[in-house]
C-alpha atoms as a PDB file:
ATOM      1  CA  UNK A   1       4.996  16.020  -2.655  1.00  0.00           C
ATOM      2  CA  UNK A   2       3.398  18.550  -5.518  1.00  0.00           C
ATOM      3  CA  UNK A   3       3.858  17.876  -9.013  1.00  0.00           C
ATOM      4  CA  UNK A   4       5.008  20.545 -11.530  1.00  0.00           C
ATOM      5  CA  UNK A   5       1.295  21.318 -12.135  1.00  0.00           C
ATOM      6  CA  UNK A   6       0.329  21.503  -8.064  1.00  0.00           C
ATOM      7  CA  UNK A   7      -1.230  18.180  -8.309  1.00  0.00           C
ATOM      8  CA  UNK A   8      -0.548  15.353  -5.942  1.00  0.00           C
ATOM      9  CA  UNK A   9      -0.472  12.338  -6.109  1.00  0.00           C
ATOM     10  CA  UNK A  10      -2.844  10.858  -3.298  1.00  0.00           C
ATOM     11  CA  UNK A  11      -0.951   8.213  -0.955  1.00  0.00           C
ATOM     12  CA  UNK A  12      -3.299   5.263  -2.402  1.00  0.00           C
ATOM     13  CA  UNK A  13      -1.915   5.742  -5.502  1.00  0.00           C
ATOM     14  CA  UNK A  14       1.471   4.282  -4.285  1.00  0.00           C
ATOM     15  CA  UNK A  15       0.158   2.060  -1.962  1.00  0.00           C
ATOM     16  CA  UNK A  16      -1.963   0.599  -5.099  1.00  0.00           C
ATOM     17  CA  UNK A  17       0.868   0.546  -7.341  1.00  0.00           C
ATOM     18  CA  UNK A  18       3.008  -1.080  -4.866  1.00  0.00           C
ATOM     19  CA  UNK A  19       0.562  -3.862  -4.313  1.00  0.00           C
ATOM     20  CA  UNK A  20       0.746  -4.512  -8.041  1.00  0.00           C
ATOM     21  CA  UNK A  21       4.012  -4.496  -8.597  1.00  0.00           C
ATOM     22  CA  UNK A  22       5.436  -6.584  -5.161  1.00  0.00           C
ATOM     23  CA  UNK A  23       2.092  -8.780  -4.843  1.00  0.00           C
ATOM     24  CA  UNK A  24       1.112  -8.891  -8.441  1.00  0.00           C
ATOM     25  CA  UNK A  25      -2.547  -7.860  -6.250  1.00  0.00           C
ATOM     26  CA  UNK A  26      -3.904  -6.307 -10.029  1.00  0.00           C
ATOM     27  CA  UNK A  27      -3.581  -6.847 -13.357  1.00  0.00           C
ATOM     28  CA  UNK A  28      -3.868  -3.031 -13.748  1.00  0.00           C
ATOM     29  CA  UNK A  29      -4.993   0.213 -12.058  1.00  0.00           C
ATOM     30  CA  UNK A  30      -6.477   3.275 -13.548  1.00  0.00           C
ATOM     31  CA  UNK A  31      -5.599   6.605 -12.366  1.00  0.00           C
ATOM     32  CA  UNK A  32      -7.646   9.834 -12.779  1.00  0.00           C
ATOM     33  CA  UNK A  33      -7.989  13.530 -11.862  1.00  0.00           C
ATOM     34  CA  UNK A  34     -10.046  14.340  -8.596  1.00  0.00           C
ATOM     35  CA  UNK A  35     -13.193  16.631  -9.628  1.00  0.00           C
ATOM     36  CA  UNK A  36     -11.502  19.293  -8.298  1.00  0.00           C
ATOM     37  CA  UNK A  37      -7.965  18.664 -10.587  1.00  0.00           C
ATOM     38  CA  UNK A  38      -5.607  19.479  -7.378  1.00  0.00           C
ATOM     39  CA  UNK A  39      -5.055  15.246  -7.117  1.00  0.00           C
ATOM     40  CA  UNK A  40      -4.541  12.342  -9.072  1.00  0.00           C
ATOM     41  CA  UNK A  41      -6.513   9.161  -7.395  1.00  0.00           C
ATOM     42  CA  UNK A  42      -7.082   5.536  -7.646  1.00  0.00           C
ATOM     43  CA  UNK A  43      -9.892   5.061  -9.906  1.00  0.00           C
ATOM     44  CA  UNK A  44     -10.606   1.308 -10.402  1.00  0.00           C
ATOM     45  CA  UNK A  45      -8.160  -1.683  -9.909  1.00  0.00           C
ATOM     46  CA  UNK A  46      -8.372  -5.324 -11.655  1.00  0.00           C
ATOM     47  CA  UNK A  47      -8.263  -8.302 -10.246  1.00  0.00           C
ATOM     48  CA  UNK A  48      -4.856 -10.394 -11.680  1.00  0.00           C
ATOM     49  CA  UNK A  49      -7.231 -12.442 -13.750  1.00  0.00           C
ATOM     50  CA  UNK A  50      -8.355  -9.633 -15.757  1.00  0.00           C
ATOM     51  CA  UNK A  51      -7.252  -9.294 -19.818  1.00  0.00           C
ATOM     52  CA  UNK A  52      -5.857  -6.472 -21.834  1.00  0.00           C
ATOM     53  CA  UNK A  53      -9.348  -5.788 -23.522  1.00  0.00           C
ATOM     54  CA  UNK A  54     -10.803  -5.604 -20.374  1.00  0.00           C
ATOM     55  CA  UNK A  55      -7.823  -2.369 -19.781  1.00  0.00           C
ATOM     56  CA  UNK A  56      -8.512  -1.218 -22.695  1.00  0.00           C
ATOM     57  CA  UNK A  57     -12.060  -0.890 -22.326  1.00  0.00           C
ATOM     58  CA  UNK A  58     -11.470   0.848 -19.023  1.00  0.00           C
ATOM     59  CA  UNK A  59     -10.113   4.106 -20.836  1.00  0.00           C
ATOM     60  CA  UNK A  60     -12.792   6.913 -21.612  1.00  0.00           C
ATOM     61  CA  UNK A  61     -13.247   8.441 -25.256  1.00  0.00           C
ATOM     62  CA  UNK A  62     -13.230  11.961 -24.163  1.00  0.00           C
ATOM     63  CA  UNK A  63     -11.228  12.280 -21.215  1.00  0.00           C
ATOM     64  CA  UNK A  64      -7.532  11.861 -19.720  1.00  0.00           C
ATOM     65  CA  UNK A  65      -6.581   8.836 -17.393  1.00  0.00           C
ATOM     66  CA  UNK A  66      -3.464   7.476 -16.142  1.00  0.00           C
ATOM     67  CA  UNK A  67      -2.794   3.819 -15.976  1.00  0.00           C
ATOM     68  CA  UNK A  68      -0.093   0.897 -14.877  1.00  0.00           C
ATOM     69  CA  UNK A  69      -0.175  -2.425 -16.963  1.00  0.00           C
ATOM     70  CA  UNK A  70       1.623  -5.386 -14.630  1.00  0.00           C
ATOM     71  CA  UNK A  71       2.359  -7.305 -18.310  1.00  0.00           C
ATOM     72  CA  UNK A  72       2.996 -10.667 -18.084  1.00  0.00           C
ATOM     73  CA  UNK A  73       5.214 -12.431 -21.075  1.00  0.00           C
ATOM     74  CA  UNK A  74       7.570 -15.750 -21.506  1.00  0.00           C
ATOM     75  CA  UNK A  75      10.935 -15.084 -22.300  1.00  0.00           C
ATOM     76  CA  UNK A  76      13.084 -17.909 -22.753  1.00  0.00           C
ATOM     77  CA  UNK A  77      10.919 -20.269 -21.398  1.00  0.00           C
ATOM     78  CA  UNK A  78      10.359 -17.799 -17.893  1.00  0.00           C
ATOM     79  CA  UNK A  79       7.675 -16.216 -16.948  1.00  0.00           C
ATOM     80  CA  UNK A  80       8.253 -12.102 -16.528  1.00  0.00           C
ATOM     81  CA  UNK A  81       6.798  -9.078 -15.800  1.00  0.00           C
ATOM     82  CA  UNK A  82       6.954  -5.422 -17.623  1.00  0.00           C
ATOM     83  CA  UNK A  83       4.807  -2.411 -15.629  1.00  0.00           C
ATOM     84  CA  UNK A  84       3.348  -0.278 -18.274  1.00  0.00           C
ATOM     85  CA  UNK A  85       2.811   3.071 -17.673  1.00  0.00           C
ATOM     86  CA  UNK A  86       0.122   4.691 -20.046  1.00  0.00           C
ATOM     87  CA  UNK A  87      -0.655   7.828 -20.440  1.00  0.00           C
ATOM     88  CA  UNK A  88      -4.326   7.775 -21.875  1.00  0.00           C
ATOM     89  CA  UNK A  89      -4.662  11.961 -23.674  1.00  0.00           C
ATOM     90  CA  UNK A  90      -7.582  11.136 -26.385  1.00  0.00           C
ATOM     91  CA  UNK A  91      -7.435  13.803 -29.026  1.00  0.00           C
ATOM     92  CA  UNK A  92     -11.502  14.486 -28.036  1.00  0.00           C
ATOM     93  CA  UNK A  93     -10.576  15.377 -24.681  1.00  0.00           C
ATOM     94  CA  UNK A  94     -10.785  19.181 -23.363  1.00  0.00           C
ATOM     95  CA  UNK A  95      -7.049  20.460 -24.528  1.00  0.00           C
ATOM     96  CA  UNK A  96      -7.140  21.482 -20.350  1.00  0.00           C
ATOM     97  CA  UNK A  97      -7.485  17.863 -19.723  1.00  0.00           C
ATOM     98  CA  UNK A  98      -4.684  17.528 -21.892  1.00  0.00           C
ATOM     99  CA  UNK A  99      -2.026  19.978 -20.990  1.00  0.00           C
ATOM    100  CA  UNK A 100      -2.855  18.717 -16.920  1.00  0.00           C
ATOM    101  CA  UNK A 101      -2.053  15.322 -17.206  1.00  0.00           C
ATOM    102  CA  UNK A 102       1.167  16.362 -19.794  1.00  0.00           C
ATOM    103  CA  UNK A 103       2.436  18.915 -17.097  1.00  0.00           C
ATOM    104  CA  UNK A 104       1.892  16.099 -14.330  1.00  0.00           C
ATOM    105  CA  UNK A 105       3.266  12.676 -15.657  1.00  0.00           C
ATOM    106  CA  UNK A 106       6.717  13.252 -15.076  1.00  0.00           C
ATOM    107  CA  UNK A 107       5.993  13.653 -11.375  1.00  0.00           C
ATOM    108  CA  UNK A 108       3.276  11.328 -11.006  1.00  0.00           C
ATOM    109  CA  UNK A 109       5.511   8.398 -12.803  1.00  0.00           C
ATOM    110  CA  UNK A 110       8.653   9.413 -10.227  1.00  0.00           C
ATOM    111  CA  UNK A 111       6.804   8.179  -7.209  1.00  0.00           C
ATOM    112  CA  UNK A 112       5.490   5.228  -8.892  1.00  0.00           C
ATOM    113  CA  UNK A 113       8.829   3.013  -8.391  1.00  0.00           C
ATOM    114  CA  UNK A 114       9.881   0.345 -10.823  1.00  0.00           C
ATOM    115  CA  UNK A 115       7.470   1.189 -14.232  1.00  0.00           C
ATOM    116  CA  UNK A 116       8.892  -0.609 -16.948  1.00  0.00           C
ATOM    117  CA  UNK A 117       7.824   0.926 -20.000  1.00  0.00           C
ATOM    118  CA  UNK A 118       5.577   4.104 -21.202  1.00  0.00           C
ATOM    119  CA  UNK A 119       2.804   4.573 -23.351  1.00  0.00           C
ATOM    120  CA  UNK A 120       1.648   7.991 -24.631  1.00  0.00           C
ATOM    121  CA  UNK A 121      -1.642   6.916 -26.277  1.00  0.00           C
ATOM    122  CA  UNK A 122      -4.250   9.662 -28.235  1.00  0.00           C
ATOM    123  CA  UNK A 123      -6.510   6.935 -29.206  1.00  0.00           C
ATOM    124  CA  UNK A 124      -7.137   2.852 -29.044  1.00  0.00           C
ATOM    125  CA  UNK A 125      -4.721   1.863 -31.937  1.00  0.00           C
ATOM    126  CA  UNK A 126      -1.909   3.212 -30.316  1.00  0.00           C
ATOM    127  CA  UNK A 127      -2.298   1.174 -27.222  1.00  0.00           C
END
């Protein structure tokens, strides 16, 4: 399936994301552009172990990612679950960088099934 921008999603992406969100297989996955920019792939999972500084530290200064948080909390005494979507767009990155992965989360978030929340993040305070 082609996004708006002609990008697709590769199939490991879902796969990935499933994994997460039925298995709770990652604490998070990062997504990125191919070198080519014609498909969004699995960059680098996390094992469930993994912290929130460690996600953090995953996202580049200069350049565009896509990510899914599985976010674990205690509410009313129960352990749940929130999947983050972020959409990592640093103000240093190229403003084609930018405009790609704007024109292409809409699509890329409707095959990823069951996200929780969204993040639009331009740098590290807002995530």
């Amino acid at each position: 399936k082609t996004m708006s921008s002609g990008i697709v999603p590769d199939e490991e992406c879902v796969s990935r994301f499933n994994e997460l969100k039925l298995g709770h297989k990652y604490r998070y996955i990062v997504f990125r552009m191919n070198d080519d920019n014609t498909k969004v792939i699995v960059e680098k999972t996390a094992e469930p172990d993994a912290d929130y500084d460690a996600f953090v530290g995953e996202l580049p200064e200069n350049e565009c990612r896509y990510a899914v948080y599985d976010y674990q909390f205690d509410a009313d005494g129960r352990q749940q679950s929130k999947i983050l979507f972020v959409v990592w767009a640093p103000d240093t990155a190229k403003v084609k960088a930018k405009m790609l992965v704007a024109s292409s989360k809409d699509s890329f978030k409707k095959v990823l099934v069951g996200i929780g929340a969204e993040i639009q993040a331009t740098d590290l305070a807002e995530i």
